[in-house]
N, C-alpha and C. Protein backbone atom coordinates (compact mmCIF):
# COMPACT_ATOMS: atom_id res chain seq x y z
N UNK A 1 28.37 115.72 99.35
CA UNK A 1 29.68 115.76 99.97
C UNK A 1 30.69 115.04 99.07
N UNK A 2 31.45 115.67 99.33
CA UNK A 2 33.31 115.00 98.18
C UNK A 2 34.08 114.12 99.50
N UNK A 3 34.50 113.20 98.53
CA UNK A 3 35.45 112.10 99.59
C UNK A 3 36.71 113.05 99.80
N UNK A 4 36.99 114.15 99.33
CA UNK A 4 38.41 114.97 99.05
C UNK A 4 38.08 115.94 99.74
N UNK A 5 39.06 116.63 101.19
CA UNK A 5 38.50 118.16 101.23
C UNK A 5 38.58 119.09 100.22
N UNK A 6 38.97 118.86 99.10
CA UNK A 6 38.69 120.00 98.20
C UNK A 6 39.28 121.35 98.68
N UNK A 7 40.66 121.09 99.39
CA UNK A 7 40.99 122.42 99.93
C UNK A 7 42.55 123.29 98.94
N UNK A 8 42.48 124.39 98.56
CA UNK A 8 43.51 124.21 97.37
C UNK A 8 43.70 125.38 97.92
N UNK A 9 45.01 125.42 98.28
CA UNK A 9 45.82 127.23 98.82
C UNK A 9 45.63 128.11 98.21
N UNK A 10 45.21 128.67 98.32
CA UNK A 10 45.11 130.34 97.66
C UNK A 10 46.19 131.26 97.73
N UNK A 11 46.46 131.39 96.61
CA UNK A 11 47.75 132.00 96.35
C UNK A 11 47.67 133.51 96.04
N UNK A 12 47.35 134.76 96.55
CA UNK A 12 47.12 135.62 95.78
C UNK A 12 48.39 136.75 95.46
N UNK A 13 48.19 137.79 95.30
CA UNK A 13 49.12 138.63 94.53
C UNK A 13 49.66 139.23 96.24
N UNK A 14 51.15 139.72 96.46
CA UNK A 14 51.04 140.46 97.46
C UNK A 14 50.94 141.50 98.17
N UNK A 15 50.60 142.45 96.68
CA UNK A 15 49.96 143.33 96.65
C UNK A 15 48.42 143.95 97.30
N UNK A 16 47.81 142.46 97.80
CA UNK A 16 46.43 142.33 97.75
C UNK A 16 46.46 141.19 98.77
N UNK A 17 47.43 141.86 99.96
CA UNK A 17 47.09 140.67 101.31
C UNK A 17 45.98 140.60 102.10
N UNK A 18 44.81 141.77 102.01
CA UNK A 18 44.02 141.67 102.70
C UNK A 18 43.08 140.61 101.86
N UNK A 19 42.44 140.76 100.50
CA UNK A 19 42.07 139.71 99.88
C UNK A 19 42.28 138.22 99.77
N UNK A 20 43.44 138.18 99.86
CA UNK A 20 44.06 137.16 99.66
C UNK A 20 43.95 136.25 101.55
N UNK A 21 44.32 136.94 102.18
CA UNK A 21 43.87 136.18 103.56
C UNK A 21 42.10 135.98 103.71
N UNK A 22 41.26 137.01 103.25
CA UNK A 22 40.12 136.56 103.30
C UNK A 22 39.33 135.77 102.11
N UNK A 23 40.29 135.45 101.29
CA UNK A 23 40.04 134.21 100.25
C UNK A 23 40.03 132.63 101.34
N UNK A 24 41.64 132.91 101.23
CA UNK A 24 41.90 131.62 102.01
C UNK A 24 41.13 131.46 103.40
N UNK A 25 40.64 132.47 104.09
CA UNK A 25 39.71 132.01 105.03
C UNK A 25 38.38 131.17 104.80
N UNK A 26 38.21 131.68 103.69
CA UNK A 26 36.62 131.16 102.45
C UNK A 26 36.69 129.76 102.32
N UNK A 27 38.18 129.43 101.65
CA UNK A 27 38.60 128.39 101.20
C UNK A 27 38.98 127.15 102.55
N UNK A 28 39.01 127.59 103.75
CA UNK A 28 39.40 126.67 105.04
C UNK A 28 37.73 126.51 105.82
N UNK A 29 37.45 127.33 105.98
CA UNK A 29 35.89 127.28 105.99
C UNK A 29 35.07 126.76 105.20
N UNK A 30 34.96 126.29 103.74
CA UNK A 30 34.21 125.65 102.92
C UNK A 30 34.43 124.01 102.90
N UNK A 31 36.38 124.05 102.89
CA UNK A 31 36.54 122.92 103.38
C UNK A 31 36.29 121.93 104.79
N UNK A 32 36.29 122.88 105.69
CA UNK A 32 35.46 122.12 107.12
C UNK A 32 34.07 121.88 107.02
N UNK A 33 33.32 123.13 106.03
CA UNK A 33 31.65 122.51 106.01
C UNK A 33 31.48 121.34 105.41
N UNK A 34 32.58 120.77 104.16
CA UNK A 34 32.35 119.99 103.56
C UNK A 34 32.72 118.48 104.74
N UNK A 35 34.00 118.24 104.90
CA UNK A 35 34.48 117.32 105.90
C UNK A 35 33.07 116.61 106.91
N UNK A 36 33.13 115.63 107.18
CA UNK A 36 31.97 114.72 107.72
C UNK A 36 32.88 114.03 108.99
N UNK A 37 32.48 113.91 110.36
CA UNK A 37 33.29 113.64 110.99
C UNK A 37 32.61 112.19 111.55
N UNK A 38 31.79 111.56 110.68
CA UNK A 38 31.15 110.72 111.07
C UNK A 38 31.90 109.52 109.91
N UNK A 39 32.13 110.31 109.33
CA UNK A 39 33.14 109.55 107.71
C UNK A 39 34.43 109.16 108.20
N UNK A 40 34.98 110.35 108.42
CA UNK A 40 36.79 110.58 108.96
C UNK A 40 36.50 111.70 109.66
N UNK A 41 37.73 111.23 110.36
CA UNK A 41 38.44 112.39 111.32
C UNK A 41 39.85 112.57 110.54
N UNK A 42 40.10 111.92 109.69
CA UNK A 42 41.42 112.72 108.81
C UNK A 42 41.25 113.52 108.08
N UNK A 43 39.65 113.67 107.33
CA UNK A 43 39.53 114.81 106.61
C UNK A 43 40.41 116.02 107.06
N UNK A 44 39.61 116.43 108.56
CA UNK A 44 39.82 117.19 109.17
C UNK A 44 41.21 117.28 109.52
N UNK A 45 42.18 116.20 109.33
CA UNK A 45 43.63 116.29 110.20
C UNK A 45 44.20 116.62 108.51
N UNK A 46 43.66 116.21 107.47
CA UNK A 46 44.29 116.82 106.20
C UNK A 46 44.14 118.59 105.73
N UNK A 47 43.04 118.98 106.25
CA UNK A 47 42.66 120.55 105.91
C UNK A 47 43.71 121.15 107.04
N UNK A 48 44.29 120.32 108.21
CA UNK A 48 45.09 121.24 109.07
C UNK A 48 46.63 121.34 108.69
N UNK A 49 46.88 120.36 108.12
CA UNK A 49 48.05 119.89 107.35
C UNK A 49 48.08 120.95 106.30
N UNK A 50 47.17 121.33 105.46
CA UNK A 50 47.12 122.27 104.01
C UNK A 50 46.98 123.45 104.49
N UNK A 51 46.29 123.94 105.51
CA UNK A 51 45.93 125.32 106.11
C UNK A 51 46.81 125.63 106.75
N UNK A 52 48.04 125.13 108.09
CA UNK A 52 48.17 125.81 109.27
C UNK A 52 49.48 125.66 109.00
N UNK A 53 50.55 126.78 109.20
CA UNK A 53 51.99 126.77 109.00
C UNK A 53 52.63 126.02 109.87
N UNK A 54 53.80 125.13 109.49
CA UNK A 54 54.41 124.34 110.58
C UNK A 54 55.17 125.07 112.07
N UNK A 55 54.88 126.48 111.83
CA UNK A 55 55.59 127.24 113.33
C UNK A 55 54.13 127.66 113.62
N UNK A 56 52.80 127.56 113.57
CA UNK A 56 51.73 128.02 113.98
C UNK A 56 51.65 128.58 115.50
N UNK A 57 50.86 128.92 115.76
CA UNK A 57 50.79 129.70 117.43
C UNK A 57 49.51 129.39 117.31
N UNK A 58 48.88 128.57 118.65
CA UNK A 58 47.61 128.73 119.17
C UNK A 58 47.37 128.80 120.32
N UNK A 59 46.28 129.43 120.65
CA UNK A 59 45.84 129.96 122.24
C UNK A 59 44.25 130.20 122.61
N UNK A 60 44.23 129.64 123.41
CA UNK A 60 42.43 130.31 123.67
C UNK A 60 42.69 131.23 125.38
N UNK A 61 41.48 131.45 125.48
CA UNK A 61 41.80 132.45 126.62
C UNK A 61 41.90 132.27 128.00
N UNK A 62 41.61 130.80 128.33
CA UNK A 62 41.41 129.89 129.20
C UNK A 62 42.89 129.11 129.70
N UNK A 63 43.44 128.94 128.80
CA UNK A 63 44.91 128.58 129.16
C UNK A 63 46.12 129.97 128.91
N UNK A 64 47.39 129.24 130.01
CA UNK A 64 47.77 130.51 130.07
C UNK A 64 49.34 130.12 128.56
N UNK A 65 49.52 129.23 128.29
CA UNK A 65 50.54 129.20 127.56
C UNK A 65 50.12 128.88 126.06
N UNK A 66 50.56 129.80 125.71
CA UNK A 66 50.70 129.51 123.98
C UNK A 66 51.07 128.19 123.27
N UNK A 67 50.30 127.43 122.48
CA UNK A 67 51.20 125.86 121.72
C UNK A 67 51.59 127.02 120.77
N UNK A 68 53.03 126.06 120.18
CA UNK A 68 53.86 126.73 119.38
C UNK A 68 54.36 125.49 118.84
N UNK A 69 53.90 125.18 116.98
CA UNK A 69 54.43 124.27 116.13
C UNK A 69 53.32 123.53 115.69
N UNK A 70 53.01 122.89 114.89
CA UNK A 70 51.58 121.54 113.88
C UNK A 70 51.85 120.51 115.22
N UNK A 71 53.41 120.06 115.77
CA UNK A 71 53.55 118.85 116.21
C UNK A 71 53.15 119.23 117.81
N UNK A 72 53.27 119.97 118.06
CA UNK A 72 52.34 120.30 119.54
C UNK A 72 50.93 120.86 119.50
N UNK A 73 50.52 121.01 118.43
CA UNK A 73 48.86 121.46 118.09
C UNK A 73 48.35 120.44 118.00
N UNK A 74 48.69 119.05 116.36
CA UNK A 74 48.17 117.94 116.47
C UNK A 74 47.78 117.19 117.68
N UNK A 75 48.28 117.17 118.72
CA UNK A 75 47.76 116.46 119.72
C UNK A 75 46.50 116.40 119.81
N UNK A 76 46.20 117.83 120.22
CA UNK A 76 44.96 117.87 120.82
C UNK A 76 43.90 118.38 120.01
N UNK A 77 44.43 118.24 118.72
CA UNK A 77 43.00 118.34 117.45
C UNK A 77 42.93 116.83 117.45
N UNK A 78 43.72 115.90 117.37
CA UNK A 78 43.61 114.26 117.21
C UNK A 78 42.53 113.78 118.68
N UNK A 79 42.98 114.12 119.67
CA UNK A 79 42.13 113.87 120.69
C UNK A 79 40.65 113.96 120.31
N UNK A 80 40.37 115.63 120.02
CA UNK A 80 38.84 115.40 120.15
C UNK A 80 38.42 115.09 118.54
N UNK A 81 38.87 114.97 117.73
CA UNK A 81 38.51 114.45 116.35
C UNK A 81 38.36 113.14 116.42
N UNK A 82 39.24 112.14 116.78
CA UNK A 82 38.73 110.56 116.92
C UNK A 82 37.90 110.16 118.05
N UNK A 83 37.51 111.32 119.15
CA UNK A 83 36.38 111.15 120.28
C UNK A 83 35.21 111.72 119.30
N UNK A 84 35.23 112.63 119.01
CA UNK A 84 33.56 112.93 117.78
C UNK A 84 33.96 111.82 116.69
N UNK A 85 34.51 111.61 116.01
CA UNK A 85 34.29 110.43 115.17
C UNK A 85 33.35 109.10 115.92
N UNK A 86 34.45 108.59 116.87
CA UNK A 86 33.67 107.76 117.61
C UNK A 86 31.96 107.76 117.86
N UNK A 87 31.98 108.71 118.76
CA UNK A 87 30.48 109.03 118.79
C UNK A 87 29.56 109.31 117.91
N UNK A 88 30.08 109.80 116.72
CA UNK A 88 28.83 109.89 115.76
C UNK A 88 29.18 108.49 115.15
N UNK A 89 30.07 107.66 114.82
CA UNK A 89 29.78 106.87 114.00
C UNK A 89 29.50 105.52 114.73
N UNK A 90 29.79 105.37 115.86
CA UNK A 90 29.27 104.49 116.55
C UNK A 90 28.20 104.27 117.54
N UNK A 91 28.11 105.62 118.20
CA UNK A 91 27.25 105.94 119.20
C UNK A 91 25.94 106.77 118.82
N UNK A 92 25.74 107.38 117.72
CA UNK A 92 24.70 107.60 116.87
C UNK A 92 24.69 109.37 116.89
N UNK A 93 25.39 109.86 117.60
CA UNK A 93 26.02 111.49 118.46
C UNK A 93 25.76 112.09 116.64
N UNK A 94 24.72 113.06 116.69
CA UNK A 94 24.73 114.15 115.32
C UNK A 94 25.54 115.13 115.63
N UNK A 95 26.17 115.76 115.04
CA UNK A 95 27.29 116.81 114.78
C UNK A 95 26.76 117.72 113.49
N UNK A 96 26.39 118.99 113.69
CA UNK A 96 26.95 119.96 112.73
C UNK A 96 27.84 121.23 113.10
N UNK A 97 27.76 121.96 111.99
CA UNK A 97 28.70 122.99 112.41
C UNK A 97 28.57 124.11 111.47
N UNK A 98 28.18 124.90 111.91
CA UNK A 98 28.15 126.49 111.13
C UNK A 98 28.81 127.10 111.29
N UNK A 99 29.02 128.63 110.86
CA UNK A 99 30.38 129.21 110.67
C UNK A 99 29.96 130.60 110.44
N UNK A 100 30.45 131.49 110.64
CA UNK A 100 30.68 133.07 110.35
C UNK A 100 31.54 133.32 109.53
N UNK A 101 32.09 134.02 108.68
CA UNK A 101 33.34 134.94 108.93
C UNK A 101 32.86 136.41 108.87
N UNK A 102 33.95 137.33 110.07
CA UNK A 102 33.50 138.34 110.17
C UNK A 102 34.98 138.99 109.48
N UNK A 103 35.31 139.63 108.59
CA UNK A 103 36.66 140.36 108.15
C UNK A 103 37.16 141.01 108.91
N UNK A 104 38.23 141.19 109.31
CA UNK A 104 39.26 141.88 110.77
C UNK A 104 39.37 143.05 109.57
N UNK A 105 39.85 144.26 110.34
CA UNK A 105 40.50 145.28 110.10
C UNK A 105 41.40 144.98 109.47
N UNK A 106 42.38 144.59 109.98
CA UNK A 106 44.19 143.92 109.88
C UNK A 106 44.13 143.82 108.64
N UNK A 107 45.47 143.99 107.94
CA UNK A 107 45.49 143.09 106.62
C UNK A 107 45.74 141.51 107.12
N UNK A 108 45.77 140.50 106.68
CA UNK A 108 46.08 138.81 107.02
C UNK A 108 45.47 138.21 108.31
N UNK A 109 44.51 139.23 108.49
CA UNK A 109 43.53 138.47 110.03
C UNK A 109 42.32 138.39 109.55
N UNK A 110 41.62 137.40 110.08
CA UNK A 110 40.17 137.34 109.77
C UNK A 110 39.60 136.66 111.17
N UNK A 111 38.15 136.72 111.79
CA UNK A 111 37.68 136.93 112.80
C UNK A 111 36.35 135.82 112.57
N UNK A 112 36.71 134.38 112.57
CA UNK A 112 35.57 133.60 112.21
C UNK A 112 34.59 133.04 113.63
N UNK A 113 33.80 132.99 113.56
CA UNK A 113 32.85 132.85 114.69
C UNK A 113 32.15 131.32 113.92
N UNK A 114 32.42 130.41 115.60
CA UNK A 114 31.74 128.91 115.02
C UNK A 114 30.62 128.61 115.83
N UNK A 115 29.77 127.64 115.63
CA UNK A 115 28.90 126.85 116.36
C UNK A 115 28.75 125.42 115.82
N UNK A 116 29.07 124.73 116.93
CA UNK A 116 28.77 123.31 116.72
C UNK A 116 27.66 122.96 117.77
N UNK A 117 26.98 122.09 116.65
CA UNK A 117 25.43 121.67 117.46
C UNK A 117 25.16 120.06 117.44
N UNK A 118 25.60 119.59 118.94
CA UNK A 118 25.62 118.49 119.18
C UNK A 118 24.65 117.49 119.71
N UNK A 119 24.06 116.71 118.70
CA UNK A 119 22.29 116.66 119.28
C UNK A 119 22.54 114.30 119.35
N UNK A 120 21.85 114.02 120.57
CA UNK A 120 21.71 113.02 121.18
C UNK A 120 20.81 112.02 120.36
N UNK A 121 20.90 110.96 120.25
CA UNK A 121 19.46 110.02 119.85
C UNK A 121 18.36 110.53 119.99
N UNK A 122 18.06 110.49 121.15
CA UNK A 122 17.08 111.31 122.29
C UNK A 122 17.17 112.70 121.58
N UNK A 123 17.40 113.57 121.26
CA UNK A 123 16.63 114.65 120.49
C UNK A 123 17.58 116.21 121.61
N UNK A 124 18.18 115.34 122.80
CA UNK A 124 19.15 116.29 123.96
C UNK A 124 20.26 117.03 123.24
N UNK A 125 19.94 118.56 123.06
CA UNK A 125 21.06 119.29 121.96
C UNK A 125 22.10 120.18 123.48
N UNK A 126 23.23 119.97 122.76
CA UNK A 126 24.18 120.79 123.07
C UNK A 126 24.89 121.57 122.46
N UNK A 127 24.86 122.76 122.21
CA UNK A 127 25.85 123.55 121.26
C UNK A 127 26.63 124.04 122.11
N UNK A 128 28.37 124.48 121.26
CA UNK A 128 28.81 125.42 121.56
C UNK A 128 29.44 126.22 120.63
N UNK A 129 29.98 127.59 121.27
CA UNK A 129 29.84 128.58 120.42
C UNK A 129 31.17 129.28 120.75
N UNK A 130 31.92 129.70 119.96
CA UNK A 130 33.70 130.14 119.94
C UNK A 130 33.67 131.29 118.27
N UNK A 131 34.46 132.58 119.53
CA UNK A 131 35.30 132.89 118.24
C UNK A 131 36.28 132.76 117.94
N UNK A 132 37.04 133.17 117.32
CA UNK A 132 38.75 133.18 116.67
C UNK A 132 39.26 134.30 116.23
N UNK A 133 40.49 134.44 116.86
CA UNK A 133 41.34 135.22 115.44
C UNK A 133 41.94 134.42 114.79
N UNK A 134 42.14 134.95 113.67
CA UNK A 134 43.23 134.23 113.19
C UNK A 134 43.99 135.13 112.01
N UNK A 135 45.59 134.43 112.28
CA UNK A 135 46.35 135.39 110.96
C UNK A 135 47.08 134.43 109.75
N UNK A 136 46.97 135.15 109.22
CA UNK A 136 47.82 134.66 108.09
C UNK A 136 48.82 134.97 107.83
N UNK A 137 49.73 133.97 106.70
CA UNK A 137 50.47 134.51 105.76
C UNK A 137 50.58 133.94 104.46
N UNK A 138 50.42 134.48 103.91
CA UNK A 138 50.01 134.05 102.48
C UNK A 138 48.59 133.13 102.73
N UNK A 139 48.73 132.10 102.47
CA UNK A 139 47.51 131.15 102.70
C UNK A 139 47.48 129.72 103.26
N UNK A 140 48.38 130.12 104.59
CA UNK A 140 48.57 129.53 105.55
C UNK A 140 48.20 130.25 106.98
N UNK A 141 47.78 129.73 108.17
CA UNK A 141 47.55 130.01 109.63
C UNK A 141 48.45 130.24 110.34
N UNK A 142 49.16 131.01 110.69
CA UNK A 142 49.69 131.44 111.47
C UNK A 142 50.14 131.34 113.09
N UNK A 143 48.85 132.08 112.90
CA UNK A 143 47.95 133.06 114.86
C UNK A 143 46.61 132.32 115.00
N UNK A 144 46.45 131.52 115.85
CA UNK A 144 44.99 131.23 115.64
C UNK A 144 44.58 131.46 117.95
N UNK A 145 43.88 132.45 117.99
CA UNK A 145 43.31 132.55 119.35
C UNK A 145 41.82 132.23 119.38
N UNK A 146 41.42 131.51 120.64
CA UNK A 146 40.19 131.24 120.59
C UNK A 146 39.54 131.85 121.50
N UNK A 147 38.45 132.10 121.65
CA UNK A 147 37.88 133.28 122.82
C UNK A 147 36.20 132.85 122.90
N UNK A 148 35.47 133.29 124.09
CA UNK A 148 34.09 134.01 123.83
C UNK A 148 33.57 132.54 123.82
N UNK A 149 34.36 131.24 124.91
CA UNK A 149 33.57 129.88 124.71
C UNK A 149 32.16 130.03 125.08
N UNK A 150 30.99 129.70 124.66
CA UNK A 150 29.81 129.72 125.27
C UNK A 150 29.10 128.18 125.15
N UNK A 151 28.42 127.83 126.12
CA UNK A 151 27.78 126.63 126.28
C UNK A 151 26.39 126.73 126.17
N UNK A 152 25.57 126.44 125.62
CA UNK A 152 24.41 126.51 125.35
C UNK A 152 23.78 124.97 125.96
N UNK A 153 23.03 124.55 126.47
CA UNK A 153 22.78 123.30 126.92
C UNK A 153 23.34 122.62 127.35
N UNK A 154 23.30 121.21 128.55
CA UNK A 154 23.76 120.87 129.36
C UNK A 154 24.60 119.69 128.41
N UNK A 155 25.45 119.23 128.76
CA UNK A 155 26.46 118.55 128.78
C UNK A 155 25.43 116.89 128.16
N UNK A 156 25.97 116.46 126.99
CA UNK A 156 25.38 115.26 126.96
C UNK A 156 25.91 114.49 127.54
N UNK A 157 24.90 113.15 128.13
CA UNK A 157 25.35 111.71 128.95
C UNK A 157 25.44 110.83 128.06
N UNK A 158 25.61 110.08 128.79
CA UNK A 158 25.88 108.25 128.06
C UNK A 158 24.51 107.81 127.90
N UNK A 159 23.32 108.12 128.31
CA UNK A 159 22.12 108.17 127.99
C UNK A 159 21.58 109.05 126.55
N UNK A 160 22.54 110.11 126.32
CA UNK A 160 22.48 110.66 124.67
C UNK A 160 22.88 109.80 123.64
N UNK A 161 23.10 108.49 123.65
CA UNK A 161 24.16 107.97 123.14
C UNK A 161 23.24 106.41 122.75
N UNK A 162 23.67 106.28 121.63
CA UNK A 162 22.62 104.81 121.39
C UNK A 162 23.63 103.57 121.07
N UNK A 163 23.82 103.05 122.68
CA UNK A 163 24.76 101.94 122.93
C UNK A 163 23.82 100.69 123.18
N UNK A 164 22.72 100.87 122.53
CA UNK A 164 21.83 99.73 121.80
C UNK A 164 22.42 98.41 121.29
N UNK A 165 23.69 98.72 120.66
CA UNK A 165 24.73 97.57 119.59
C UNK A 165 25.40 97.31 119.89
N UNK A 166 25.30 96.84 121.64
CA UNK A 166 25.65 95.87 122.13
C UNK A 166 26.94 96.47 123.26
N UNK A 167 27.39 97.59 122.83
CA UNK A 167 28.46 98.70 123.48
C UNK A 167 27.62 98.87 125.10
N UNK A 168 28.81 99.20 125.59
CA UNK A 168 28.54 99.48 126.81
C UNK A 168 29.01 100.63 127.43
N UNK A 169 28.52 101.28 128.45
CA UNK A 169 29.66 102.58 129.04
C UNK A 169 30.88 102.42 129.04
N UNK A 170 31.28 101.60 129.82
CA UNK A 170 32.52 100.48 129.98
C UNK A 170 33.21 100.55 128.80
N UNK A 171 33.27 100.59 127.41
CA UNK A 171 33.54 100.53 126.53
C UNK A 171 33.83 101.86 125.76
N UNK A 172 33.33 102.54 126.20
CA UNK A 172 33.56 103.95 125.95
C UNK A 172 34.35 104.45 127.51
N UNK A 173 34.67 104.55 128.62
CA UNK A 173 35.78 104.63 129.04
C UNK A 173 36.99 104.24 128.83
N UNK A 174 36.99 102.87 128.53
CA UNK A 174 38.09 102.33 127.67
C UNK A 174 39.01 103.03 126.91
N UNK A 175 37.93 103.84 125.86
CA UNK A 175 38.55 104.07 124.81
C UNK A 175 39.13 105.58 125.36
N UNK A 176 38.16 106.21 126.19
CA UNK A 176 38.93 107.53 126.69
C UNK A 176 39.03 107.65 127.94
């Protein structure tokens, strides 16, 4: 792993927008496999900063209103990025994360499918599983919709959690 996301815009010809959006999808995806959220949670708030246009649109299918702008998106990527930080680096919480990309039709859309697999001290896994659209322009994010949430295993407890070091539940409400 690199202390740097290593994430560098892809600039391509615009002649060649379908390439060029499924470059930069390559290139935002390589940079999240790399990112460690047990390290930082800014990695991750820096690849959104380099990737996602400051008028962005996001939506999943579950809510009914569209965020519209980085400064109404950041919120709630900061929320659960310094709650998984927390837990893996204090509470012992493993985190990975795999990735698809499936190429959209569209020229500047691409169709990435994730799984994050969230596994306990105790050996108690939870994954879940999301797709996306997403659009581009040039080699920035656009459109990003999320769809197709699936839950695979039950919900980890405070018993997944190795508050051995002296932490307490209590202490983790606190913080959220």
């Amino acid at each position: 792993m690199t202390d740097e996301p290593d994430l560098a815009p892809f600039s391509g010809s615009g002649g060649d927008a379908y390439k060029s959006s499924q470059a930069a999808e390559l290139s935002l995806n390589a940079a999240i496999l790399r990112a460690e959220i047990a390290r930082s949670y800014e990695e991750f708030l820096d690849i959104f900063e380099t990737s996602y246009a400051d008028d962005v649109e996001v939506s999943r299918e579950d809510l009914r209103e569209l965020i519209r702008g980085k400064a109404r998106v950041r919120p709630f990527l900061l929320n659960v990025l310094v709650l998984l930080h927390v837990m893996t680096e204090v509470a012992g919480l493993s985190v990975s994360v795999q990735q698809t990309v499936v190429p959209g039709d569209a020229v500047n859309e691409t169709h990435p499918a994730r799984r994050i697999d969230f596994n306990g001290v105790g050996g108690k896994r939870c994954t879940l599983k999301w797709r996306a659209i997403r659009r581009w322009n040039a080699s920035r994010v656009v459109y990003e919709h999320h769809y197709d949430l699936q839950q695979i295993g039950g919900p980890l407890t405070m018993d997944d959690l190795n508050l051995s070091s002296g932490r307490s539940e209590a202490d983790f409400d606190l913080l959220y």
